[in-house]
C-alpha atoms as a PDB file:
ATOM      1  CA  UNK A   1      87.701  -0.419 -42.682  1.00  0.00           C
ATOM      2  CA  UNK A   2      84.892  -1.162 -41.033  1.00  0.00           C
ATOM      3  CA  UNK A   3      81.211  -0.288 -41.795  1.00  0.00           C
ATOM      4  CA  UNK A   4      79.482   2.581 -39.758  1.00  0.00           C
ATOM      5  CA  UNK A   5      76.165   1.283 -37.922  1.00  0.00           C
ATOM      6  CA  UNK A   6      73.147   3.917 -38.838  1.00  0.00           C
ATOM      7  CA  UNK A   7      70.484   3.121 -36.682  1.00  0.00           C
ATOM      8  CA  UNK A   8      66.691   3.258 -38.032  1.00  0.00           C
ATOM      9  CA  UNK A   9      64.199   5.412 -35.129  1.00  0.00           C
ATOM     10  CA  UNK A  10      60.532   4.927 -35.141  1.00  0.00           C
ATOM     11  CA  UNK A  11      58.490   7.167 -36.716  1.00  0.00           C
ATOM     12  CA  UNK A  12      55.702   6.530 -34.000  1.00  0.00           C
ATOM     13  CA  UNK A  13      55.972   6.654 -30.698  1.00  0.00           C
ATOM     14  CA  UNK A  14      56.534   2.985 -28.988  1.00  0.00           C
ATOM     15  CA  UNK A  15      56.392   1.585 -25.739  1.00  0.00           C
ATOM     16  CA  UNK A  16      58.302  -1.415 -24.806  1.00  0.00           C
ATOM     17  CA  UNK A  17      58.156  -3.813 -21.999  1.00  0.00           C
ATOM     18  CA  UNK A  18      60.596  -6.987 -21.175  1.00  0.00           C
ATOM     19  CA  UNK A  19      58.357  -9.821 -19.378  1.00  0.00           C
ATOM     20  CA  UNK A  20      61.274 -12.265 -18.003  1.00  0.00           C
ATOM     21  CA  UNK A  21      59.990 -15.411 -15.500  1.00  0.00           C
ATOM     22  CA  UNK A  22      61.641 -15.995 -12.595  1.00  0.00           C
ATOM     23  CA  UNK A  23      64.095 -18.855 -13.876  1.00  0.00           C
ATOM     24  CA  UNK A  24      64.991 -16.441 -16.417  1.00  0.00           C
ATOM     25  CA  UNK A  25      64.915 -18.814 -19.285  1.00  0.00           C
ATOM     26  CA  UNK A  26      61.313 -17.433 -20.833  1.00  0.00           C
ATOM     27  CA  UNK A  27      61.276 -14.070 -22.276  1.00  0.00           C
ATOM     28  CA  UNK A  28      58.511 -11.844 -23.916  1.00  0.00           C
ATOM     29  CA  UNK A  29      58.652  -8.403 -25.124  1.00  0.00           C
ATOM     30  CA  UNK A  30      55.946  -6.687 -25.707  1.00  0.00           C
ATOM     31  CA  UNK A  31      56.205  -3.817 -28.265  1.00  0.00           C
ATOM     32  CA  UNK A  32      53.010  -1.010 -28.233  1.00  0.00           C
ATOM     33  CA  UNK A  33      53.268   1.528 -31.259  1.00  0.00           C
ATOM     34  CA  UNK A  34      49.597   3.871 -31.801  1.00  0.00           C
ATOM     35  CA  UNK A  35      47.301   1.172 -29.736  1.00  0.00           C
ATOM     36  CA  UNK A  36      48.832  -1.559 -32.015  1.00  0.00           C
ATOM     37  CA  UNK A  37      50.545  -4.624 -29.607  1.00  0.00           C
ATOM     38  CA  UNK A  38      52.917  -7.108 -30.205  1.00  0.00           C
ATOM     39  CA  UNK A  39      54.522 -10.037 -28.203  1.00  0.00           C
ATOM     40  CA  UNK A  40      57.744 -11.381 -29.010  1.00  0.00           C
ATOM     41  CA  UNK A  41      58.224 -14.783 -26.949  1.00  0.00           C
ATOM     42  CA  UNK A  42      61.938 -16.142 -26.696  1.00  0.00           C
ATOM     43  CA  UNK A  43      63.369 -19.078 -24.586  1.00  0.00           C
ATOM     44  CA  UNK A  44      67.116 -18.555 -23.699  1.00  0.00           C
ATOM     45  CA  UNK A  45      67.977 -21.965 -23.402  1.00  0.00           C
ATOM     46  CA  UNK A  46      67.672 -22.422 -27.401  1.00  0.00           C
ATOM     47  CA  UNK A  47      69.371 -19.502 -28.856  1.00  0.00           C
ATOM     48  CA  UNK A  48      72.441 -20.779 -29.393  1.00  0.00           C
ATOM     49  CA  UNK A  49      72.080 -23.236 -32.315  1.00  0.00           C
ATOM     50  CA  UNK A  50      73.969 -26.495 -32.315  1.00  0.00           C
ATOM     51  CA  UNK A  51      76.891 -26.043 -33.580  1.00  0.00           C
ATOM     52  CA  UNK A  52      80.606 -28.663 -34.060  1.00  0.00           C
ATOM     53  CA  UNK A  53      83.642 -28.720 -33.067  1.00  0.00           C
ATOM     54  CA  UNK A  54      87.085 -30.568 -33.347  1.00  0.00           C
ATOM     55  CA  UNK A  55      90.703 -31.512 -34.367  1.00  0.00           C
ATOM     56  CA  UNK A  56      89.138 -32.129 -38.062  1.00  0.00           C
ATOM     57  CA  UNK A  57      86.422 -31.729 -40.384  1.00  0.00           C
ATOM     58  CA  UNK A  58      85.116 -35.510 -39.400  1.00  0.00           C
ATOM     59  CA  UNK A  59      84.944 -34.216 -35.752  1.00  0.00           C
ATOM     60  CA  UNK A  60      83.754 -31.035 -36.515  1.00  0.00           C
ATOM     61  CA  UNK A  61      80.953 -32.866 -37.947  1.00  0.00           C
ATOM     62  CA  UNK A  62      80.513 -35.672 -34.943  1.00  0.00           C
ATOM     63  CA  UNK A  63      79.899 -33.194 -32.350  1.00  0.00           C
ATOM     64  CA  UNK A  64      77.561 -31.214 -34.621  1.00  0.00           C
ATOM     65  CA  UNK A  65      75.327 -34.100 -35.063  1.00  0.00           C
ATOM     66  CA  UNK A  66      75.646 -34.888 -31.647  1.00  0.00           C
ATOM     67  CA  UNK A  67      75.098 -31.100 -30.559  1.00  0.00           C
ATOM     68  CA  UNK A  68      72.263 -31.721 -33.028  1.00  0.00           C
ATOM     69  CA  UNK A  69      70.638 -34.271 -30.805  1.00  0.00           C
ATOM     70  CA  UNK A  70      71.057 -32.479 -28.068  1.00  0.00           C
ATOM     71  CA  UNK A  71      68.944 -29.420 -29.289  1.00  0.00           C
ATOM     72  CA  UNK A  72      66.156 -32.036 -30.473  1.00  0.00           C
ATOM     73  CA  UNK A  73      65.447 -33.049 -27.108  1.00  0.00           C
ATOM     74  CA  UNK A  74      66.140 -29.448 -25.967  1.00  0.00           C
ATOM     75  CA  UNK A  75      63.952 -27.970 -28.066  1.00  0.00           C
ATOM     76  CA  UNK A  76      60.913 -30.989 -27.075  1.00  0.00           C
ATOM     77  CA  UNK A  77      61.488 -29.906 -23.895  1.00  0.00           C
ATOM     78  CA  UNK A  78      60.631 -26.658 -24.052  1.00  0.00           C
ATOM     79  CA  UNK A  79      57.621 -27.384 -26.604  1.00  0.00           C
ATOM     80  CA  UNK A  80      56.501 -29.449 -23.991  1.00  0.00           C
ATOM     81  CA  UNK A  81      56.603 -26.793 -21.288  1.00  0.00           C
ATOM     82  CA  UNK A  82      55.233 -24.137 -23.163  1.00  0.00           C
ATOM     83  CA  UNK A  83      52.318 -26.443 -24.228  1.00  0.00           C
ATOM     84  CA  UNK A  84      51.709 -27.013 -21.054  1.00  0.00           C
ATOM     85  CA  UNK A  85      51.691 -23.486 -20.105  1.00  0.00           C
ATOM     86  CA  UNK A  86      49.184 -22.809 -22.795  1.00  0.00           C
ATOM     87  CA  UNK A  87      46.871 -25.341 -21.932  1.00  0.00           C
ATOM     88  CA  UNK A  88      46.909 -23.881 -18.634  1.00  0.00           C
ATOM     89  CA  UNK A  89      46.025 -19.912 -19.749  1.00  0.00           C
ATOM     90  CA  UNK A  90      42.535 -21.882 -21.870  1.00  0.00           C
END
């Protein structure tokens, strides 16, 4: 049996807006509830999280660390970039 979603609604009226660059990998939404904003900033390219796969368990674990290493210099990356960016808006 499975469960039955019940879905919360805002007591206050809110306004929300998807920012999305051009590449598509940088994402901000922007949420506006009685004068009151907030930003929600998201980059595509690290949402899935590293993850392992494989005939075994030792396997399963190689490509995770691997997968692991990946994501590290992934994740730099895009640190990098979105220092950069906010060097750029000061």
């Amino acid at each position: 049996m499975e469960e039955k979603i019940t879905w919360a609604h805002p007591e206050e009226p809110q306004t929300v807006q998807e920012l999305v660059s051009a590449d598509k990998r940088w994402h901000i939404s922007k949420k506006e509830t009685n004068g009151n904003v907030n930003f929600f900033l998201s980059n595509w390219d690290i949402l899935v999280t590293p993850h392992g796969t494989g005939t075994n368990i030792s396997e399963c674990f190689e490509t995770f660390v691997a997968d692991c290493n990946a994501y590290i210099e992934k994740v730099k990356k895009i640190r990098d970039e979105a220092m950069e960016y906010l060097n750029e808006m000061e």
